[in-house]
PDB file of N, CA and C in Angstrom:
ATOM      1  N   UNK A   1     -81.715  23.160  31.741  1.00  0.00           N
ATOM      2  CA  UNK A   1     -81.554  22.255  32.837  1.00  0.00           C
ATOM      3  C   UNK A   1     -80.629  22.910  33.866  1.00  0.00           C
ATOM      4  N   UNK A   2     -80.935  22.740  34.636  1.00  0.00           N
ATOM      5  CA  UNK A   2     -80.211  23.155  35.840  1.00  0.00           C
ATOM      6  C   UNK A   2     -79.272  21.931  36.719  1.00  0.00           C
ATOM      7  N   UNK A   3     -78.513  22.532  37.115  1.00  0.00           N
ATOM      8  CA  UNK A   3     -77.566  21.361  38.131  1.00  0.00           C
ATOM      9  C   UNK A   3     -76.596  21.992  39.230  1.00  0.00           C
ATOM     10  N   UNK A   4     -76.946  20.950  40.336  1.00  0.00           N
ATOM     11  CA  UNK A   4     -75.643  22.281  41.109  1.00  0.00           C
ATOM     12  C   UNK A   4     -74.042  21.711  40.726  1.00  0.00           C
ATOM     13  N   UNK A   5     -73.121  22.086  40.708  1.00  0.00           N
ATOM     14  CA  UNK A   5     -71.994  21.766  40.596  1.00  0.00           C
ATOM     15  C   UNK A   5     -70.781  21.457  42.049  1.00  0.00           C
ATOM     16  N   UNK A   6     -70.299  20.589  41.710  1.00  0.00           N
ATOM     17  CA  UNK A   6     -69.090  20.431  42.816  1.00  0.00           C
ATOM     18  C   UNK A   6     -68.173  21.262  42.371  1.00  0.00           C
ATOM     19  N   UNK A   7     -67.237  21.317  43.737  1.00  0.00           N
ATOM     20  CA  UNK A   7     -66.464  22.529  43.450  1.00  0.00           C
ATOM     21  C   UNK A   7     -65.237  23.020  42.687  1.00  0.00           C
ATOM     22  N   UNK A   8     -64.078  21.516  42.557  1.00  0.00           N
ATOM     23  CA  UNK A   8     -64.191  21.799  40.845  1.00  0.00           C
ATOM     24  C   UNK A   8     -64.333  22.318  39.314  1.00  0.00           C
ATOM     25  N   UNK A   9     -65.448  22.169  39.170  1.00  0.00           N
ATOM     26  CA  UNK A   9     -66.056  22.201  38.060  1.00  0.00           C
ATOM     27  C   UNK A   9     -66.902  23.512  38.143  1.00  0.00           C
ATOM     28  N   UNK A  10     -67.419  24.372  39.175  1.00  0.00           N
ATOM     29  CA  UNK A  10     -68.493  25.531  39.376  1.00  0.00           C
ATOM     30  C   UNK A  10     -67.415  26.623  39.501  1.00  0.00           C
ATOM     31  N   UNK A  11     -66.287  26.316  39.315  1.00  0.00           N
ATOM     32  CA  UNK A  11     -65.300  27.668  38.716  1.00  0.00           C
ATOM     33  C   UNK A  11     -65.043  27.549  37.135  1.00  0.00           C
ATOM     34  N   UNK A  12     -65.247  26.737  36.724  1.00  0.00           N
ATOM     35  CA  UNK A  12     -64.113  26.762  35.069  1.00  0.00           C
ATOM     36  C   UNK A  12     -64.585  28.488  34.475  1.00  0.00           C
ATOM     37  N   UNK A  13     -63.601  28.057  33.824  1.00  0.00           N
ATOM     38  CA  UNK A  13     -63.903  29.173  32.321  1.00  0.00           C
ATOM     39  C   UNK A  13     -63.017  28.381  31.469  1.00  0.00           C
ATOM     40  N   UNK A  14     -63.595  29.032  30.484  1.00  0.00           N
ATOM     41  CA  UNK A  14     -62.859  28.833  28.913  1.00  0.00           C
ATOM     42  C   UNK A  14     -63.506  26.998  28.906  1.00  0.00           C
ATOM     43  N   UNK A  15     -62.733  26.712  27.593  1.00  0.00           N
ATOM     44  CA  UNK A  15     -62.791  25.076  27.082  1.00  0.00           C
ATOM     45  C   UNK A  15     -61.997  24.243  28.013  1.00  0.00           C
ATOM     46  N   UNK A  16     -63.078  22.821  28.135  1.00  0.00           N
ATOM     47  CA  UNK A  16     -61.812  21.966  29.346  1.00  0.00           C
ATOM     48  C   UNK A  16     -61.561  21.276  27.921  1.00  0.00           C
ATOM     49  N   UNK A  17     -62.140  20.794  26.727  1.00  0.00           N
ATOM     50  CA  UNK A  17     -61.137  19.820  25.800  1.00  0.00           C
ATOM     51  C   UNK A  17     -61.953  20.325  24.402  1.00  0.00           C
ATOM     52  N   UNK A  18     -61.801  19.934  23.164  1.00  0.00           N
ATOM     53  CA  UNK A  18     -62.087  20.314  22.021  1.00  0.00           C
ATOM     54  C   UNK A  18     -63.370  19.564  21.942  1.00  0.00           C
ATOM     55  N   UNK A  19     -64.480  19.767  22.385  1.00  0.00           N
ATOM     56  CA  UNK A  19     -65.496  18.685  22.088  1.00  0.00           C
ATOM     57  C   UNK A  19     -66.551  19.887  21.665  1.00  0.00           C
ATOM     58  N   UNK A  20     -66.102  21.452  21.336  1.00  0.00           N
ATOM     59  CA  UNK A  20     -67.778  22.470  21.026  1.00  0.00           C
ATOM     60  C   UNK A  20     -68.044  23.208  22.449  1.00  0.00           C
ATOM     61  N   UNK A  21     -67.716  22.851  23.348  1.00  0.00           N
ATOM     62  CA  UNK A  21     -68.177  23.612  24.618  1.00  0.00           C
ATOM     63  C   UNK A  21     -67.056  24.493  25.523  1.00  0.00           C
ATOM     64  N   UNK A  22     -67.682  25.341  26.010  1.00  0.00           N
ATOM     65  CA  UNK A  22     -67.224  26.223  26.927  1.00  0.00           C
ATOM     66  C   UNK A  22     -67.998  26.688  28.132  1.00  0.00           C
ATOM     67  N   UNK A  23     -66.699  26.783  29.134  1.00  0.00           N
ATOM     68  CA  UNK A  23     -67.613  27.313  30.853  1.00  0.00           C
ATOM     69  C   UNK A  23     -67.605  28.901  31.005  1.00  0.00           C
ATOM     70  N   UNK A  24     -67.983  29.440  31.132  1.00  0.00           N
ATOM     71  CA  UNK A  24     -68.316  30.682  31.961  1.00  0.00           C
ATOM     72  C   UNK A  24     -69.132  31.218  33.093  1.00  0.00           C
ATOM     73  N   UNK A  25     -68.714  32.451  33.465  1.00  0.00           N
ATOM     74  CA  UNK A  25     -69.706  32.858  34.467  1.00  0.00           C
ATOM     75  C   UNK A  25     -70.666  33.511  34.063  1.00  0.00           C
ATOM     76  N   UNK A  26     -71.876  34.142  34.192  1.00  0.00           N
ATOM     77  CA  UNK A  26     -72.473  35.279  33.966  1.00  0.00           C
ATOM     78  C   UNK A  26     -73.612  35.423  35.193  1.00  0.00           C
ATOM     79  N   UNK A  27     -74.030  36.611  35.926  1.00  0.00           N
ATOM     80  CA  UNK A  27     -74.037  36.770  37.089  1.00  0.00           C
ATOM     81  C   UNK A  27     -73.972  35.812  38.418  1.00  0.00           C
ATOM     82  N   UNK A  28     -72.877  35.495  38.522  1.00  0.00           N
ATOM     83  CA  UNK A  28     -72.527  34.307  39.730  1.00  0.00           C
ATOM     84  C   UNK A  28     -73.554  32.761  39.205  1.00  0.00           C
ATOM     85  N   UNK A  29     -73.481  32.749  38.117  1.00  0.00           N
ATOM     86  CA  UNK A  29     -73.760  31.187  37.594  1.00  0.00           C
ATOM     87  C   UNK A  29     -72.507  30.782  36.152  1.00  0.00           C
ATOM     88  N   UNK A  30     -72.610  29.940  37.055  1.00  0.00           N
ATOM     89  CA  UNK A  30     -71.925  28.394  35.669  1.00  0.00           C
ATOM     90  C   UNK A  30     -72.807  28.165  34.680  1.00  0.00           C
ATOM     91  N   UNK A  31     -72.160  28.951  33.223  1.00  0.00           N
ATOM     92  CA  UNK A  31     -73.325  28.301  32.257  1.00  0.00           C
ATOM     93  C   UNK A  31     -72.161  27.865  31.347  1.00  0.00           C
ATOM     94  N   UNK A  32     -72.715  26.555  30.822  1.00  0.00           N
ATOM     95  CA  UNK A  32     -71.946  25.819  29.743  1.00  0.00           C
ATOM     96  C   UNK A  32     -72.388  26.208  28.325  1.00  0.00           C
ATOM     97  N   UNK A  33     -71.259  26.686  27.277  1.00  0.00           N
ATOM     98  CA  UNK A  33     -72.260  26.807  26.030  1.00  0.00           C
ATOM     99  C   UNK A  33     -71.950  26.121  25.126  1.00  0.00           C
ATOM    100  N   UNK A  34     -72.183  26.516  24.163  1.00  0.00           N
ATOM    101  CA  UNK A  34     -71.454  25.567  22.435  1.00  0.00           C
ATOM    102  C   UNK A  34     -70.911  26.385  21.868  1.00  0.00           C
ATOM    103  N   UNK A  35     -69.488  26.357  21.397  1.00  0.00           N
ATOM    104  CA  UNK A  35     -68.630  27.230  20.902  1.00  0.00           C
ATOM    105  C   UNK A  35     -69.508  27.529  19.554  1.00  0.00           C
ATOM    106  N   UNK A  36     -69.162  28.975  19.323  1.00  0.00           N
ATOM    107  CA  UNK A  36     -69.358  29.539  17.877  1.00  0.00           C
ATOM    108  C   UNK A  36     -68.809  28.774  16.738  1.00  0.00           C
ATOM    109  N   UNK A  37     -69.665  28.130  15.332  1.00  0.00           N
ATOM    110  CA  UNK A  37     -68.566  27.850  14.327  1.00  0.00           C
ATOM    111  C   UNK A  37     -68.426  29.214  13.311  1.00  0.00           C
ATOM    112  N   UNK A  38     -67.600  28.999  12.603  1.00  0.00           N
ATOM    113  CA  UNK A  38     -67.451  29.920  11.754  1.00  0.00           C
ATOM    114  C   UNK A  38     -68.303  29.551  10.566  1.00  0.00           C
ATOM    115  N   UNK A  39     -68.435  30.261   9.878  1.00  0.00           N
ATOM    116  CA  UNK A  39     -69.473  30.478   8.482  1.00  0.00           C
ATOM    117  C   UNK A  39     -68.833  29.664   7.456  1.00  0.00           C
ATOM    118  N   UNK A  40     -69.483  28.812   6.455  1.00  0.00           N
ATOM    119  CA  UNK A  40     -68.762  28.561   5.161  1.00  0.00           C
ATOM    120  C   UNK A  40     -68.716  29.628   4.103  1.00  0.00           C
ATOM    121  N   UNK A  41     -67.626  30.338   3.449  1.00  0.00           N
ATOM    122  CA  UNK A  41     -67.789  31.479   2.679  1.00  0.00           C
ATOM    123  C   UNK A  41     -68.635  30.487   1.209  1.00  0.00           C
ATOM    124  N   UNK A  42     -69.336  31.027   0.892  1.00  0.00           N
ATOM    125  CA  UNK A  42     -69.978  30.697  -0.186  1.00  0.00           C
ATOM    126  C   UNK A  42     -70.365  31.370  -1.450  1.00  0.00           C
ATOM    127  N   UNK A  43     -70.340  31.139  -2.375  1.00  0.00           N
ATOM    128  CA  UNK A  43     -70.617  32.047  -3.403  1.00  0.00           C
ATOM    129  C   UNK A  43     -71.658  32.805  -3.169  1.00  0.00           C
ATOM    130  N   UNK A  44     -72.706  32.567  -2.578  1.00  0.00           N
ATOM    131  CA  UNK A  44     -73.999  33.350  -2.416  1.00  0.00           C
ATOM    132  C   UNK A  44     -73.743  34.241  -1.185  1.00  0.00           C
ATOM    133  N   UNK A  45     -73.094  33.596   0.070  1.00  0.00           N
ATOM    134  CA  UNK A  45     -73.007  34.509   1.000  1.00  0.00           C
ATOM    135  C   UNK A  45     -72.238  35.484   0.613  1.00  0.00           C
ATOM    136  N   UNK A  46     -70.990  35.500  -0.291  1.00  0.00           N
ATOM    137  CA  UNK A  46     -69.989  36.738  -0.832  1.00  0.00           C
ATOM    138  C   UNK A  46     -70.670  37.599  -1.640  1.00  0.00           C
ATOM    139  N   UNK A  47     -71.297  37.193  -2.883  1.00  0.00           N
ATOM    140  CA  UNK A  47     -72.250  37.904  -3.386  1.00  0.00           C
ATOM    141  C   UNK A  47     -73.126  38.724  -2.250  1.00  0.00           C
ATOM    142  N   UNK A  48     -73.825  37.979  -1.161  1.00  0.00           N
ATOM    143  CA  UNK A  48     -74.646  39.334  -0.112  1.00  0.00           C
ATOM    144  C   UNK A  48     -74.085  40.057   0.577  1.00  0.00           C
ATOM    145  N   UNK A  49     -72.812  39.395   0.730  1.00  0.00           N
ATOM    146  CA  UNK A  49     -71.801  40.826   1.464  1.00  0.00           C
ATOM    147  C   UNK A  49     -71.653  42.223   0.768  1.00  0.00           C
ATOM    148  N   UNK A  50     -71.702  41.682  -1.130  1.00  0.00           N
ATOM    149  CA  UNK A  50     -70.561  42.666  -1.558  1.00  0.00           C
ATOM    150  C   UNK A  50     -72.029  43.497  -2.036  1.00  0.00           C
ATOM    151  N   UNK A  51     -73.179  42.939  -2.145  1.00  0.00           N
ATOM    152  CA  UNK A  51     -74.598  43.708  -2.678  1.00  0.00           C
ATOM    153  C   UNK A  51     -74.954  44.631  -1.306  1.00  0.00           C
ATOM    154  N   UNK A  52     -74.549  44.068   0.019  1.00  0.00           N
ATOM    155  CA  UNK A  52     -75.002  45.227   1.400  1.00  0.00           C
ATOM    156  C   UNK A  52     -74.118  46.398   1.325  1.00  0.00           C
ATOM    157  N   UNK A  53     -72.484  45.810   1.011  1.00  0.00           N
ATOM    158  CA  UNK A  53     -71.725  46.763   0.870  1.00  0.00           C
ATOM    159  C   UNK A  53     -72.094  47.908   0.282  1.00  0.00           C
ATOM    160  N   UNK A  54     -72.259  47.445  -1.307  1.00  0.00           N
ATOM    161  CA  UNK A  54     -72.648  48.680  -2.425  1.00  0.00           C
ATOM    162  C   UNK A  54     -73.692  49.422  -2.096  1.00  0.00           C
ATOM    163  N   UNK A  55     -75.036  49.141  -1.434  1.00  0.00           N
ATOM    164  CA  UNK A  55     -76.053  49.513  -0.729  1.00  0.00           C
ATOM    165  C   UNK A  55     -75.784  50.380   0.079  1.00  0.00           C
ATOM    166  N   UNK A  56     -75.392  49.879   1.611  1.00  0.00           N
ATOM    167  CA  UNK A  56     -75.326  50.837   2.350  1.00  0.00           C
ATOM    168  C   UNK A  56     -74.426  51.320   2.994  1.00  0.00           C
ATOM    169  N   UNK A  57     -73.077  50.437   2.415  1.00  0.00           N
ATOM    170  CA  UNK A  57     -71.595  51.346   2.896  1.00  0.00           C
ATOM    171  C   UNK A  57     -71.448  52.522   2.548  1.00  0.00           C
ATOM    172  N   UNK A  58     -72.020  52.934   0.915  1.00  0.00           N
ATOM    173  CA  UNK A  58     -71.492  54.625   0.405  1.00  0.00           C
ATOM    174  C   UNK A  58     -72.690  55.251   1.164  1.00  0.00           C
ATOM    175  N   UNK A  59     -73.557  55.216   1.947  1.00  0.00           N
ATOM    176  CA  UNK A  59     -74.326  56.085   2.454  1.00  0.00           C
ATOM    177  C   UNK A  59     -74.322  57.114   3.557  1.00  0.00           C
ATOM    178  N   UNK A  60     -73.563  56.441   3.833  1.00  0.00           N
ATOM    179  CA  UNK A  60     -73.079  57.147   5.658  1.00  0.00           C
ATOM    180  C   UNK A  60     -71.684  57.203   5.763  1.00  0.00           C
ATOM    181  N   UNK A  61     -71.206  57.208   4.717  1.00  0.00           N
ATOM    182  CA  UNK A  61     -69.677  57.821   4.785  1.00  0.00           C
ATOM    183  C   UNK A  61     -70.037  59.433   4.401  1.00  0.00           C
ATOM    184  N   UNK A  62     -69.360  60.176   5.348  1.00  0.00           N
ATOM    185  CA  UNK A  62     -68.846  61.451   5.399  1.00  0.00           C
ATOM    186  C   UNK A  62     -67.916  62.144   4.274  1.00  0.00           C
ATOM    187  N   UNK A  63     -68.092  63.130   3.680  1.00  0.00           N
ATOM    188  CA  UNK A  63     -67.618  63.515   2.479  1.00  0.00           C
ATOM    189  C   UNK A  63     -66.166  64.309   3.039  1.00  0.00           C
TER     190      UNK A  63
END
């Protein structure tokens, strides 16, 4: 969706309050986004960290 903005509001950056969103610019437009959450560590996601690790961390290390 598109909208024009008053003037105000068609400068922000960063978060105006804790509600998930943020203002930025990116080439001379105002885009609003949804903050990043962070991951729940989980037994399964730690387990796929530590199985990529063993995989393909010792591969491309330099002796």
């Amino acid at each position: 969706m598109k909208a024009e903005l008053i003037l105000p509001i068609d400068c922000l950056k960063g978060m105006l309050r804790k509600d998930g969103y943020y203002f930025r610019m990116y080439k001379g437009k105002q885009i609003v986004q949804r903050c990043p959450t962070k991951w729940k560590d989980t037994p399964a996601r730690k387990a796929a960290r530590e199985k990529f690790a063993k995989t393909w961390g010792q591969r491309y290390k330099k002796h």
